[in-house]
PDB file of N, CA and C in Angstrom:
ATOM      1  N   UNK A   1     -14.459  26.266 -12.897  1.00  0.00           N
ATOM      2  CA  UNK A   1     -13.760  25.295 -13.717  1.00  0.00           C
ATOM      3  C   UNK A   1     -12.846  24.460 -12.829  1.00  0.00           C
ATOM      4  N   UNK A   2     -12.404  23.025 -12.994  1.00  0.00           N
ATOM      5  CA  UNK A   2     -11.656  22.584 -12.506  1.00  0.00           C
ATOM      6  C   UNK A   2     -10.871  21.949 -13.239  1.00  0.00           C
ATOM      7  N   UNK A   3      -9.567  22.304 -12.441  1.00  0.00           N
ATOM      8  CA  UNK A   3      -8.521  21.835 -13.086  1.00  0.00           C
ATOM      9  C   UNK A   3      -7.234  21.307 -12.847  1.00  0.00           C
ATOM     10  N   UNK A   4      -6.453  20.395 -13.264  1.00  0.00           N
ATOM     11  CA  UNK A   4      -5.532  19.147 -13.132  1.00  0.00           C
ATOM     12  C   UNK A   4      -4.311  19.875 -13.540  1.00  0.00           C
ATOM     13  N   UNK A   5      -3.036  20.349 -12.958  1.00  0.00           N
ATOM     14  CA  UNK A   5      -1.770  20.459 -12.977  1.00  0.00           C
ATOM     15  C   UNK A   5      -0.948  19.334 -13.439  1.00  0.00           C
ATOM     16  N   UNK A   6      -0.002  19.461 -14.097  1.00  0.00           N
ATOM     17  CA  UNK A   6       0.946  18.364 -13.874  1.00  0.00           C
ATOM     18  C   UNK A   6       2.587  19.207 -14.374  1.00  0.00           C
ATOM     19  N   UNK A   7       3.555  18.965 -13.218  1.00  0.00           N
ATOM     20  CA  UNK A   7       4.634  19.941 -13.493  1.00  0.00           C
ATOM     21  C   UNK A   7       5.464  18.425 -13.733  1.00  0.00           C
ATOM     22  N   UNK A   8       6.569  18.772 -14.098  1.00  0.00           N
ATOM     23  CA  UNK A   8       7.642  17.793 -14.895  1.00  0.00           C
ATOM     24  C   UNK A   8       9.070  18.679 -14.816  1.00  0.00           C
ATOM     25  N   UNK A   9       9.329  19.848 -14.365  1.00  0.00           N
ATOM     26  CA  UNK A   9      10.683  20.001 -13.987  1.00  0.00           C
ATOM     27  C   UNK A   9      10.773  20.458 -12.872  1.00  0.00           C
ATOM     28  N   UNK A  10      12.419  20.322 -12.478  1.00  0.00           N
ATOM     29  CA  UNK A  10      12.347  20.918 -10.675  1.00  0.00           C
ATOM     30  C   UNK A  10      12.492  21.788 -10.589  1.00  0.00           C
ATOM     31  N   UNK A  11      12.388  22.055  -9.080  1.00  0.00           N
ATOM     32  CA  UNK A  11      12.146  23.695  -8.880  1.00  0.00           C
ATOM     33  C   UNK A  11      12.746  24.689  -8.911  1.00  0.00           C
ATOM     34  N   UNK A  12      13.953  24.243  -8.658  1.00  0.00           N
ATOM     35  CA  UNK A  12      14.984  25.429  -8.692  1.00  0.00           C
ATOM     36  C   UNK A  12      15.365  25.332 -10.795  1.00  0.00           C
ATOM     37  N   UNK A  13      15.565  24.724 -11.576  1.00  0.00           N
ATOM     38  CA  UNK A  13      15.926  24.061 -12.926  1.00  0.00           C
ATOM     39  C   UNK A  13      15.365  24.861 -13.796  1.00  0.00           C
ATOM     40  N   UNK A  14      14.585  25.076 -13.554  1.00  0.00           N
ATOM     41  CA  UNK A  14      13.220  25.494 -14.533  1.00  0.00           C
ATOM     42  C   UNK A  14      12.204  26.632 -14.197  1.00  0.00           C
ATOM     43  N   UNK A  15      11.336  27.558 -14.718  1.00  0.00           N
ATOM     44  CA  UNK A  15      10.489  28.193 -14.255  1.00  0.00           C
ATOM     45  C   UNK A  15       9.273  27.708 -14.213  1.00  0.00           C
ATOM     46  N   UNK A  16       9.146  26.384 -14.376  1.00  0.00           N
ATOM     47  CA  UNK A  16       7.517  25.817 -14.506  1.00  0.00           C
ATOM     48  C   UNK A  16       7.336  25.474 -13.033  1.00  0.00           C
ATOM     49  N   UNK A  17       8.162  25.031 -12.171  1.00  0.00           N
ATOM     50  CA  UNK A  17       7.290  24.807 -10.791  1.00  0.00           C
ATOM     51  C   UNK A  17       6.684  26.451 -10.215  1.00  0.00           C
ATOM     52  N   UNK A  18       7.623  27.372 -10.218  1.00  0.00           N
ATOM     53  CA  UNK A  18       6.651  28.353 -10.106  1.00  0.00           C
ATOM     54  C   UNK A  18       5.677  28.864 -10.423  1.00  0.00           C
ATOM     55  N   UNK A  19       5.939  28.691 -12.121  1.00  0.00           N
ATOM     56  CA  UNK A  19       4.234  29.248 -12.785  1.00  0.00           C
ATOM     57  C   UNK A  19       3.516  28.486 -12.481  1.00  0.00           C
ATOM     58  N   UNK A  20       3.638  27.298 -12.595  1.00  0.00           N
ATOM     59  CA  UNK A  20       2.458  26.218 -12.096  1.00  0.00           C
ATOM     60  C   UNK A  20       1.855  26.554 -10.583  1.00  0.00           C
ATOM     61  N   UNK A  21       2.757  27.501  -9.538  1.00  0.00           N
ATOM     62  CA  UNK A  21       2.061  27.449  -8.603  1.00  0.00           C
ATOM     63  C   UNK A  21       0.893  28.615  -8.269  1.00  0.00           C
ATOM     64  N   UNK A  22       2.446  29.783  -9.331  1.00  0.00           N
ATOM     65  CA  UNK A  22       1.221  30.565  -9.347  1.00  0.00           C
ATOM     66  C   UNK A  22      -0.467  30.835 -10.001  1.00  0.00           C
ATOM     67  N   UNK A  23      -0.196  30.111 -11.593  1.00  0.00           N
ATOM     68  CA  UNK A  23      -1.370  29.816 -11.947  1.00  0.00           C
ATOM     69  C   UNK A  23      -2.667  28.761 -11.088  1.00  0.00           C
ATOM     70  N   UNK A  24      -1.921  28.109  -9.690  1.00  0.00           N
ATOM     71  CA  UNK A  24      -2.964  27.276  -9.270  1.00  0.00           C
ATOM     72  C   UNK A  24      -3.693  28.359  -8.211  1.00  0.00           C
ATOM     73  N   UNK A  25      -2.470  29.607  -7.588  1.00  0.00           N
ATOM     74  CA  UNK A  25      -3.121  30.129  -6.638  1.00  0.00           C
ATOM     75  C   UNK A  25      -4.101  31.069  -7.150  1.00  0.00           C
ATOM     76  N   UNK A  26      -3.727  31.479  -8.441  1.00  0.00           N
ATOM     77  CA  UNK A  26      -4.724  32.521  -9.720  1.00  0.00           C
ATOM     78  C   UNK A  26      -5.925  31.844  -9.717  1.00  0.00           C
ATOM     79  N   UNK A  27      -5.847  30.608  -9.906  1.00  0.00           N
ATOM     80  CA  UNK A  27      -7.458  30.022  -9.951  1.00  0.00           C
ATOM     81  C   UNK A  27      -8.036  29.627  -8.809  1.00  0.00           C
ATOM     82  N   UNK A  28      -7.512  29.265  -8.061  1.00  0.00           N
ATOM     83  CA  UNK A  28      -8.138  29.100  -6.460  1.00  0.00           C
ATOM     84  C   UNK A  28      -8.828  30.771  -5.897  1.00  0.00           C
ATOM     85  N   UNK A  29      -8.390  31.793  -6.318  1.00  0.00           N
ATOM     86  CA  UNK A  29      -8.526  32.941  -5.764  1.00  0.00           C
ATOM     87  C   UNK A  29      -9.406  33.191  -6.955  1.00  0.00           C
ATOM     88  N   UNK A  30      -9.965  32.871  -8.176  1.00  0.00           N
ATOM     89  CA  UNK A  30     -10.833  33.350  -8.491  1.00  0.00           C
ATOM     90  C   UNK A  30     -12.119  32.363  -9.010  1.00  0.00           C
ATOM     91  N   UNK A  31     -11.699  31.527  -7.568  1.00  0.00           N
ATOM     92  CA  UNK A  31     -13.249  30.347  -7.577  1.00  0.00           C
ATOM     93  C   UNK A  31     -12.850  28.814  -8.204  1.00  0.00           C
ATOM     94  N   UNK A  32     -11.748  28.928  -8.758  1.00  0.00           N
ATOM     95  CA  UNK A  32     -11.866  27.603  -9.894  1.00  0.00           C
ATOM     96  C   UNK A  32     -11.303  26.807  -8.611  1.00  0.00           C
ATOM     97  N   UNK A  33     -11.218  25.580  -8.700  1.00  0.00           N
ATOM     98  CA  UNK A  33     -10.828  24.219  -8.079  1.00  0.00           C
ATOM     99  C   UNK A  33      -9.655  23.691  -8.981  1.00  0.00           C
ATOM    100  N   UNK A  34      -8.359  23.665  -8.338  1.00  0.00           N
ATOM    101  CA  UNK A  34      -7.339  22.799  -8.708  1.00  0.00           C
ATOM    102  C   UNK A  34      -6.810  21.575  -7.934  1.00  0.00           C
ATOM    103  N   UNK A  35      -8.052  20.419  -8.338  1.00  0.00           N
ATOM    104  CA  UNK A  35      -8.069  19.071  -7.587  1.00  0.00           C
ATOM    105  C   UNK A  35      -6.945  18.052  -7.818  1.00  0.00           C
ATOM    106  N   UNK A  36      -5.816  18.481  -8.352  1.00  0.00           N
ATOM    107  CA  UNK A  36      -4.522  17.643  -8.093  1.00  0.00           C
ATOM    108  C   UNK A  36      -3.943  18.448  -9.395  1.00  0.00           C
ATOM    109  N   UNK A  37      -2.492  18.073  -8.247  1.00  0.00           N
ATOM    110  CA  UNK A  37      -1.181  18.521  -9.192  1.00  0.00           C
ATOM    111  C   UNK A  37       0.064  17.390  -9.032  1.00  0.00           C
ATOM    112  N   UNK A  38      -0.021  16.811  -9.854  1.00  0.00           N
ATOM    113  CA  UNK A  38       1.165  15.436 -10.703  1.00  0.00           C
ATOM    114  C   UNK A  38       2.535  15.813 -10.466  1.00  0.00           C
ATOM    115  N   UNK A  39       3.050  15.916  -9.975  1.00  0.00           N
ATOM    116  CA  UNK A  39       4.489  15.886 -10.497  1.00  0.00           C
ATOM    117  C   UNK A  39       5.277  14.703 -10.891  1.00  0.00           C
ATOM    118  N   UNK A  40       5.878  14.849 -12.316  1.00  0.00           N
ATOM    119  CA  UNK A  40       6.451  13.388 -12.946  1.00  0.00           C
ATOM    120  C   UNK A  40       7.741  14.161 -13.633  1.00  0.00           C
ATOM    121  N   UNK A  41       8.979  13.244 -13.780  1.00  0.00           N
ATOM    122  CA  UNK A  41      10.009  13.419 -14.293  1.00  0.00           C
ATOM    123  C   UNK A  41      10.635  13.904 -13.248  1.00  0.00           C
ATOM    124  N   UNK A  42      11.534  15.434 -13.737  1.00  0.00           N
ATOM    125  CA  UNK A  42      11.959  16.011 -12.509  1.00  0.00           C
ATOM    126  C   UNK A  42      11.187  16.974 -11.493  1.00  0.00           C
ATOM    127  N   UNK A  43       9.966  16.847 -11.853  1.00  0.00           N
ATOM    128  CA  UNK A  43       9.306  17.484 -11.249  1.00  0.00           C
ATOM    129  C   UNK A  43       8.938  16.894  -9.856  1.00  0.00           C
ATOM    130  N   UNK A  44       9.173  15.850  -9.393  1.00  0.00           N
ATOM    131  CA  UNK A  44       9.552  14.885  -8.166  1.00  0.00           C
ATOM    132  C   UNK A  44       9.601  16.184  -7.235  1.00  0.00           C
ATOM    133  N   UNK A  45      10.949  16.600  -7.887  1.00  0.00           N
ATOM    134  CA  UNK A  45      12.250  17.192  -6.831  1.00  0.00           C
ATOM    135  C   UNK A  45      11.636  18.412  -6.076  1.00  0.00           C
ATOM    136  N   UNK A  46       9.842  18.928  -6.617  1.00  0.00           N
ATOM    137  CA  UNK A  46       9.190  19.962  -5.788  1.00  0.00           C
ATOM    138  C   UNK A  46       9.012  18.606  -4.139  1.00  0.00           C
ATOM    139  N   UNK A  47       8.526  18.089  -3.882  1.00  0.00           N
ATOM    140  CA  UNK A  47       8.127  17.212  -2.825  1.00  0.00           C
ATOM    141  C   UNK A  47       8.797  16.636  -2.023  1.00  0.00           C
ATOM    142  N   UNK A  48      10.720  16.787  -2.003  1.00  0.00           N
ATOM    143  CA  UNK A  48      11.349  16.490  -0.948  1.00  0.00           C
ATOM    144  C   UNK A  48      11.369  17.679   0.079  1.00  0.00           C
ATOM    145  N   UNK A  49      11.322  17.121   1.186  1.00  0.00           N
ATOM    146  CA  UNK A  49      11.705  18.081   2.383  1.00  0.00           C
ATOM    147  C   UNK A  49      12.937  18.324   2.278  1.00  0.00           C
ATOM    148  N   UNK A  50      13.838  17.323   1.899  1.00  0.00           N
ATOM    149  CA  UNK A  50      15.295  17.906   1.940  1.00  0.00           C
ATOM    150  C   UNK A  50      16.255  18.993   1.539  1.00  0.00           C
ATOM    151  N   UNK A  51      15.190  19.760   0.519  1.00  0.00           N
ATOM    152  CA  UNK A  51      15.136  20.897  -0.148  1.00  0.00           C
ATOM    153  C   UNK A  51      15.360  21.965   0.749  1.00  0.00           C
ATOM    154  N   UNK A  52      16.608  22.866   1.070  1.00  0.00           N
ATOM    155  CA  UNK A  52      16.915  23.788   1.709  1.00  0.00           C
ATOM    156  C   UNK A  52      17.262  25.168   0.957  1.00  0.00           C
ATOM    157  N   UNK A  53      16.532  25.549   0.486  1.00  0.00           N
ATOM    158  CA  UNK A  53      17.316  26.728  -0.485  1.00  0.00           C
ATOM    159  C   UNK A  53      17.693  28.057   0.479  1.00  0.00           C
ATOM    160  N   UNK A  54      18.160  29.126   0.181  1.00  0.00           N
ATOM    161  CA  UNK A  54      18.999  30.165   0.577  1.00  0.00           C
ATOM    162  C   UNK A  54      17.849  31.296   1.386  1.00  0.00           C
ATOM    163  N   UNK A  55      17.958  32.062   2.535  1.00  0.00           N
ATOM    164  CA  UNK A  55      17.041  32.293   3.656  1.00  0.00           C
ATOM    165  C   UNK A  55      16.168  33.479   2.867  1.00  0.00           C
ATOM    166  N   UNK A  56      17.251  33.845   1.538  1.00  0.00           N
ATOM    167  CA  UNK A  56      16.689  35.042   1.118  1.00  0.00           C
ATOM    168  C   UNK A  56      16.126  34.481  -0.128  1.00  0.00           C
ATOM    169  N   UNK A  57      15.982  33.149  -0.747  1.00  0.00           N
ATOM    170  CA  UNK A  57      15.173  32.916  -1.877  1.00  0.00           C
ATOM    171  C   UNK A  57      13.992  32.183  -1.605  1.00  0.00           C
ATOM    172  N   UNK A  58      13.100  31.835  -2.333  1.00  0.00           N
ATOM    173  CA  UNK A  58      11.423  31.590  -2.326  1.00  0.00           C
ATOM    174  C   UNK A  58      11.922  29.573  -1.792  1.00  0.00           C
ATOM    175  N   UNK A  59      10.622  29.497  -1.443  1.00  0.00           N
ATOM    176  CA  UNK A  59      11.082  27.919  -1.022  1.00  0.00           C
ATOM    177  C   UNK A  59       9.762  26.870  -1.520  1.00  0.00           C
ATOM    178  N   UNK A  60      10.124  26.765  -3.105  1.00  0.00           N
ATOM    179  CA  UNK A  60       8.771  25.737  -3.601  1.00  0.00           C
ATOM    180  C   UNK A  60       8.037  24.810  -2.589  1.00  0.00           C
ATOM    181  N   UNK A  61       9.130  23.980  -2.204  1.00  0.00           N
ATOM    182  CA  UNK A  61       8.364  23.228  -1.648  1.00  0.00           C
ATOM    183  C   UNK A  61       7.424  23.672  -0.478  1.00  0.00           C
ATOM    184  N   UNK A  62       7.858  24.297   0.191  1.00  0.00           N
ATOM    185  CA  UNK A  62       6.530  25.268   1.513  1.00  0.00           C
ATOM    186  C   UNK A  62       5.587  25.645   0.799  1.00  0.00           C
ATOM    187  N   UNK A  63       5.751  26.172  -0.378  1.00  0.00           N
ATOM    188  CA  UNK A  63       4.741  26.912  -1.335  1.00  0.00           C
ATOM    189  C   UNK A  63       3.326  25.789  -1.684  1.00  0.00           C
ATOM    190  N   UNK A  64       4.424  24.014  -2.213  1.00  0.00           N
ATOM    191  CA  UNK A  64       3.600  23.754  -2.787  1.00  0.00           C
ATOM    192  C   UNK A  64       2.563  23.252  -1.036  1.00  0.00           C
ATOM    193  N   UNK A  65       3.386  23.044  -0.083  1.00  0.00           N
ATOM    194  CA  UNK A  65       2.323  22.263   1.123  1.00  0.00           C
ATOM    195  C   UNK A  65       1.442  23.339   1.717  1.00  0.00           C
ATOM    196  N   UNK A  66       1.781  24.650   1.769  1.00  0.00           N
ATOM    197  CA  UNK A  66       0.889  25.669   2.158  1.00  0.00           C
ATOM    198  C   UNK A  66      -0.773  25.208   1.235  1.00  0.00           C
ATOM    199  N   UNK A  67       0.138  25.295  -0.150  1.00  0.00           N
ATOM    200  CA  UNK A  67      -1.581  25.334  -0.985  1.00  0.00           C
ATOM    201  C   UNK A  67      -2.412  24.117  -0.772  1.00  0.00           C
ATOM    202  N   UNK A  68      -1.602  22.680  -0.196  1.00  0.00           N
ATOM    203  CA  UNK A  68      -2.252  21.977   0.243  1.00  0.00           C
ATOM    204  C   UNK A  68      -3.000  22.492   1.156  1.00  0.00           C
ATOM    205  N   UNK A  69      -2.236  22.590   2.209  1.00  0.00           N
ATOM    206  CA  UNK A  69      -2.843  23.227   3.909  1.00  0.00           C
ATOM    207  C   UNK A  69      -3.986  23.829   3.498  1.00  0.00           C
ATOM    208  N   UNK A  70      -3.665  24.617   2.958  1.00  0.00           N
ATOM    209  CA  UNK A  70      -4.730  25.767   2.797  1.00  0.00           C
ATOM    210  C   UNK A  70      -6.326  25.886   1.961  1.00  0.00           C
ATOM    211  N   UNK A  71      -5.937  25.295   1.020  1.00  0.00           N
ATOM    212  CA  UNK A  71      -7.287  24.794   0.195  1.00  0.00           C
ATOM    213  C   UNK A  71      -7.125  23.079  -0.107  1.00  0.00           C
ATOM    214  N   UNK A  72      -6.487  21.637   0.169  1.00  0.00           N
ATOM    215  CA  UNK A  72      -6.723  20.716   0.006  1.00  0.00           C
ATOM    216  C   UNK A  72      -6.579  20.230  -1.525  1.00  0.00           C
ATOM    217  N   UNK A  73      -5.048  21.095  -1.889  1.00  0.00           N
ATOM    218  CA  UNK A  73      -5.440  20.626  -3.536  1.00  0.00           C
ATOM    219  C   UNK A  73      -4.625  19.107  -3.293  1.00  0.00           C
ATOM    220  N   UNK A  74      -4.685  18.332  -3.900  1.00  0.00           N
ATOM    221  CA  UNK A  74      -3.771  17.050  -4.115  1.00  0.00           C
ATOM    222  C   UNK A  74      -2.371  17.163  -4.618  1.00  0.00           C
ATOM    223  N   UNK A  75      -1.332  16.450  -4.021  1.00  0.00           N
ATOM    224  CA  UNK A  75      -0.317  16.594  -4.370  1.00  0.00           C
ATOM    225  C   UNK A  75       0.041  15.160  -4.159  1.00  0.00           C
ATOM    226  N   UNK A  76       0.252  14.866  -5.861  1.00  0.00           N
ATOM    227  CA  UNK A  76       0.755  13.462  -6.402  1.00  0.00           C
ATOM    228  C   UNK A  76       1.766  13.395  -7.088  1.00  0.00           C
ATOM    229  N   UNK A  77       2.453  12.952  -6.595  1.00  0.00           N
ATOM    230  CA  UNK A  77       4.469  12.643  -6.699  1.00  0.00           C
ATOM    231  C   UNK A  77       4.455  10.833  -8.049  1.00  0.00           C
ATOM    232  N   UNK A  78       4.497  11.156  -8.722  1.00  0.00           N
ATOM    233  CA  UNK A  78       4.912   9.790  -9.935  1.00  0.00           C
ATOM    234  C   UNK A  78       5.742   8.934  -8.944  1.00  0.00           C
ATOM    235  N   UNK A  79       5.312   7.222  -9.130  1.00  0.00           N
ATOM    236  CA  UNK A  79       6.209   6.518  -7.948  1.00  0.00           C
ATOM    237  C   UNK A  79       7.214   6.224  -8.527  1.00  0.00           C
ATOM    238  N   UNK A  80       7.236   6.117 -10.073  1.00  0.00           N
ATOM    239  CA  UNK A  80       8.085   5.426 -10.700  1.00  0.00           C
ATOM    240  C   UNK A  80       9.405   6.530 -10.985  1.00  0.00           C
ATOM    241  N   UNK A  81       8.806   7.854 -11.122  1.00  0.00           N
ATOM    242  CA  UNK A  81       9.868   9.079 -11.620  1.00  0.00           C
ATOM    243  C   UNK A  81      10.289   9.381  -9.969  1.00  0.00           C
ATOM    244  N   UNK A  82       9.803   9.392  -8.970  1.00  0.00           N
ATOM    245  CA  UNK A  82      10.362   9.373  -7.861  1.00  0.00           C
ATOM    246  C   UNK A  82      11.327   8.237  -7.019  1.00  0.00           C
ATOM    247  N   UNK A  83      11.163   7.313  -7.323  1.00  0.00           N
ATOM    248  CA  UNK A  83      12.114   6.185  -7.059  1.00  0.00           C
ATOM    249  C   UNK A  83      13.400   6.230  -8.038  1.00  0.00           C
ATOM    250  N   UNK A  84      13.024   6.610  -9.151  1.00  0.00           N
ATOM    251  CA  UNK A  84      14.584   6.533  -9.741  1.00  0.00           C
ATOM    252  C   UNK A  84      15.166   7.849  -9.339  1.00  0.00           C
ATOM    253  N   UNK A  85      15.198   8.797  -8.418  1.00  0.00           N
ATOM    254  CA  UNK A  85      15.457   9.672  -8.362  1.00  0.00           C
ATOM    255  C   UNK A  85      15.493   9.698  -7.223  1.00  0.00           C
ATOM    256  N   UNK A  86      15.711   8.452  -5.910  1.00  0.00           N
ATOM    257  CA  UNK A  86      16.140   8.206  -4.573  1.00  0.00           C
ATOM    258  C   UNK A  86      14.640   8.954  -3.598  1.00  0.00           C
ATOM    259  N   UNK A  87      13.513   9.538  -4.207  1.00  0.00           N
ATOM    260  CA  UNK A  87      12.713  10.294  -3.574  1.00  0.00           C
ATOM    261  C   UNK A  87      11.555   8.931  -2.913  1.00  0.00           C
ATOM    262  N   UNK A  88      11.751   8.657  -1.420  1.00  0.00           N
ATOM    263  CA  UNK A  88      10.592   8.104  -1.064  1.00  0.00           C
ATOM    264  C   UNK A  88       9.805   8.662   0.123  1.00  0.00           C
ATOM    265  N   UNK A  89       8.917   7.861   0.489  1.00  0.00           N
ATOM    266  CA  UNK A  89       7.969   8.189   1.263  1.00  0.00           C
ATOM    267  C   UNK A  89       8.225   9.009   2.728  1.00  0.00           C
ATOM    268  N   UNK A  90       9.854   8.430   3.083  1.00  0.00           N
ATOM    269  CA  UNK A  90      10.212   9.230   3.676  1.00  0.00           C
ATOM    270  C   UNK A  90      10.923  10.567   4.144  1.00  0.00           C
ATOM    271  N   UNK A  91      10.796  11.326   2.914  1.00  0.00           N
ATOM    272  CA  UNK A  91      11.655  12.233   2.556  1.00  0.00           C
ATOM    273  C   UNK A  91      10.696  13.196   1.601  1.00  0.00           C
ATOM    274  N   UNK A  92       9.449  12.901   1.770  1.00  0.00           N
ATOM    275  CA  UNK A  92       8.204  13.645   1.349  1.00  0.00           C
ATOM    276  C   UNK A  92       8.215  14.492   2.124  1.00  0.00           C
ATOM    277  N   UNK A  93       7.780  16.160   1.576  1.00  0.00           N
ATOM    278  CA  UNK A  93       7.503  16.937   2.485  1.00  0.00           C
ATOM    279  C   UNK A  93       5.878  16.933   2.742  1.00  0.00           C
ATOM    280  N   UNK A  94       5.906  17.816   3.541  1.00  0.00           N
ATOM    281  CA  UNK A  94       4.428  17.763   4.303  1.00  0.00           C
ATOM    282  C   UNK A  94       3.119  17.877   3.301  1.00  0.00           C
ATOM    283  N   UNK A  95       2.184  17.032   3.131  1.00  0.00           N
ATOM    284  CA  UNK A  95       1.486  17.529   2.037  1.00  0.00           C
ATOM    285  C   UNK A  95       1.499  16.472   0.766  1.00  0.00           C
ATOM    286  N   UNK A  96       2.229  16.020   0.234  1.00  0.00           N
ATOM    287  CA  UNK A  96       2.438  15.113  -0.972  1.00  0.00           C
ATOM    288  C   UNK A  96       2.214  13.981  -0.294  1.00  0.00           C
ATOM    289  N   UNK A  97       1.739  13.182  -1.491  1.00  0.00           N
ATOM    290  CA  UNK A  97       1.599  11.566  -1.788  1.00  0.00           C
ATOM    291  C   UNK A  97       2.365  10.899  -2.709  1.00  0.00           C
ATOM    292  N   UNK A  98       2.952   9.977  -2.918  1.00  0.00           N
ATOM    293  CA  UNK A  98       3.468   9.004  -3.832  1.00  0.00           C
ATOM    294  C   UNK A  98       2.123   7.817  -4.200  1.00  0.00           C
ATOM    295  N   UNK A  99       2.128   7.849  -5.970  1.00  0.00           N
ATOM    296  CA  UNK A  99       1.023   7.033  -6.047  1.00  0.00           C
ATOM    297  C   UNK A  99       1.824   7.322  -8.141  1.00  0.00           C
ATOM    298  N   UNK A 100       1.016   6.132  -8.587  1.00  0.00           N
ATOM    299  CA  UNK A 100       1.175   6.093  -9.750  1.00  0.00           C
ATOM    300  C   UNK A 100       0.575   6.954 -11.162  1.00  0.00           C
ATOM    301  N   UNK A 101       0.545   6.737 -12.546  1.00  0.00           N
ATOM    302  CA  UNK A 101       0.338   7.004 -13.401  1.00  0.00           C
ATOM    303  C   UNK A 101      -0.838   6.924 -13.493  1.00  0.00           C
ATOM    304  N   UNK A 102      -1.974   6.728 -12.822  1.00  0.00           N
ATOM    305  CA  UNK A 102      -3.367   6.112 -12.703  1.00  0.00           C
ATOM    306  C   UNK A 102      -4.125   7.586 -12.397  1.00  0.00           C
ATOM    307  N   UNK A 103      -3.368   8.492 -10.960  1.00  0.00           N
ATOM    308  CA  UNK A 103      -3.401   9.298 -10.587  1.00  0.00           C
ATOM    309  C   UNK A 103      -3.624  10.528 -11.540  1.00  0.00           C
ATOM    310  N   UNK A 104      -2.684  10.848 -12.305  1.00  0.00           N
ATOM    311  CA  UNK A 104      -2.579  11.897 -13.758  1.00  0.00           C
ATOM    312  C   UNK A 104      -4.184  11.155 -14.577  1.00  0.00           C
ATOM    313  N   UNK A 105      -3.715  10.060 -14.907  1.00  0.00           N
ATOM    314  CA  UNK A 105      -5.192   9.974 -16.393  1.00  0.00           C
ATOM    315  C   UNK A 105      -6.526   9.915 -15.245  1.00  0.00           C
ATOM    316  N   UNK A 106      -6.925   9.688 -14.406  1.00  0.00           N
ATOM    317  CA  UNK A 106      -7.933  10.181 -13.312  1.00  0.00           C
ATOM    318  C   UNK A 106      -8.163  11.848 -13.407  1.00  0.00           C
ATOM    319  N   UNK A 107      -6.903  12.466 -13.053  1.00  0.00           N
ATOM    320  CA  UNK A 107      -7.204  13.553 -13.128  1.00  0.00           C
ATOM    321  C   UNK A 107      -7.747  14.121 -14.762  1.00  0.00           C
ATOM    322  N   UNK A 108      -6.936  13.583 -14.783  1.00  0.00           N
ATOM    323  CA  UNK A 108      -7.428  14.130 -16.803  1.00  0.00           C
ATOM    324  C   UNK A 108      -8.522  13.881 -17.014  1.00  0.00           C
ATOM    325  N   UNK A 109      -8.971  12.923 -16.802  1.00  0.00           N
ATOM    326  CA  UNK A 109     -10.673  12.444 -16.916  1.00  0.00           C
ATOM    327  C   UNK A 109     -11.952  13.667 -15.975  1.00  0.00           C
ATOM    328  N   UNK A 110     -11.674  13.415 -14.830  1.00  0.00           N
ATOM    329  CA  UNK A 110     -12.697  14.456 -13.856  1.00  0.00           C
ATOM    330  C   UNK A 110     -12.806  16.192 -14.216  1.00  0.00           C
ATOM    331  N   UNK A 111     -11.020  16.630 -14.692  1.00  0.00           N
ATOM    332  CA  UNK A 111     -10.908  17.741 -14.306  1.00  0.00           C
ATOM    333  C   UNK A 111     -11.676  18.382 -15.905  1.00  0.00           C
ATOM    334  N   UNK A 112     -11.928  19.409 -16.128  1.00  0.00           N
ATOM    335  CA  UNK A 112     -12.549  20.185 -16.990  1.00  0.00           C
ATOM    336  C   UNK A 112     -11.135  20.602 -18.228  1.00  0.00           C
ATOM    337  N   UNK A 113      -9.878  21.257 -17.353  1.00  0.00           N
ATOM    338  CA  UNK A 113      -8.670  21.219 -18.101  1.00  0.00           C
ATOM    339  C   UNK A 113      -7.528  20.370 -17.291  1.00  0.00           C
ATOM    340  N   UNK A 114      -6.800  19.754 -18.288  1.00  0.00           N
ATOM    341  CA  UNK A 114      -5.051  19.633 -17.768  1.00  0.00           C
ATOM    342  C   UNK A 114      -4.687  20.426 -18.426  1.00  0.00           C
ATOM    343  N   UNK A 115      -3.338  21.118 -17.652  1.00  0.00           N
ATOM    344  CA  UNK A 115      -2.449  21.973 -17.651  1.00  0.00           C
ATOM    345  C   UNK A 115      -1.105  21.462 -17.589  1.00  0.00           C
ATOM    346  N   UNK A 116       0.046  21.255 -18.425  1.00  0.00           N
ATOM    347  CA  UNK A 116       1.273  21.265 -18.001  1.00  0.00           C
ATOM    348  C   UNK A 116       1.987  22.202 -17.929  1.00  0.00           C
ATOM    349  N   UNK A 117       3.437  21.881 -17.087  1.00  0.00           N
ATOM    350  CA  UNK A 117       4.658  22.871 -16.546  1.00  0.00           C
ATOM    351  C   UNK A 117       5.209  21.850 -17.037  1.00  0.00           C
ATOM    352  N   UNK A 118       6.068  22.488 -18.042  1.00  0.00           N
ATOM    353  CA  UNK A 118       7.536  21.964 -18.357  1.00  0.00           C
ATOM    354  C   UNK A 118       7.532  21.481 -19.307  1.00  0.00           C
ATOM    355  N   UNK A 119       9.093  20.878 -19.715  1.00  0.00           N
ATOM    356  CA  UNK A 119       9.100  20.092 -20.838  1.00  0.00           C
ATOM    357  C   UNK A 119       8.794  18.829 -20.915  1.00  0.00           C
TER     358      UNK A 119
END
């Protein structure tokens, strides 16, 4: 099966950037394809590098560029929910793209399911 993510709160805020990651690594490990994951609203705030959290807590954002690295899922940052929220191209961590609303209904179209995180 393949399938389209889209998270909408940040990472530390909320528990949806995590479930969202773990449900992508649940399906990657049991064959399915998760060919892009959206982040819109505050869900931006997974894709800055500037993100330093504490040596002894989990660190989304590595999480989400590993699963890039590692299996090539897409990681698409909303341009419009990322600009009002000071997040640009240069302050992307390793792994993400900035690209528009075009990106999400694409995915919605190809993928078999969308999935959201958050409110």
């Amino acid at each position: 099966m393949k399938f389209a993510l889209m998270v909408s709160e940040g990472p530390y805020t909320h528990q949806a950037s995590d479930t969202a990651w773990n449900f992508a690594r649940a399906a990657l490990g049991r064959g399915h394809e998760v060919m892009r994951v959206f982040f819109y609203h505050d869900g931006v705030y997974n894709a800055t590098r500037l993100t330093e959290p504490p040596q002894d807590d989990r660190h989304i954002v590595n999480r989400w560029s590993k699963l890039k690295e590692e299996h090539g899922v897409d990681l698409v940052v909303c341009v419009a929910a990322a600009l009002r929220r000071g997040i640009k191209d240069e302050v992307l961590a390793p792994g993400f793209r900035i690209s528009g609303l075009g990106q999400l209904v694409e995915a919605g179209i190809k993928a078999d399911r969308t999935v959201t995180f958050g409110g």
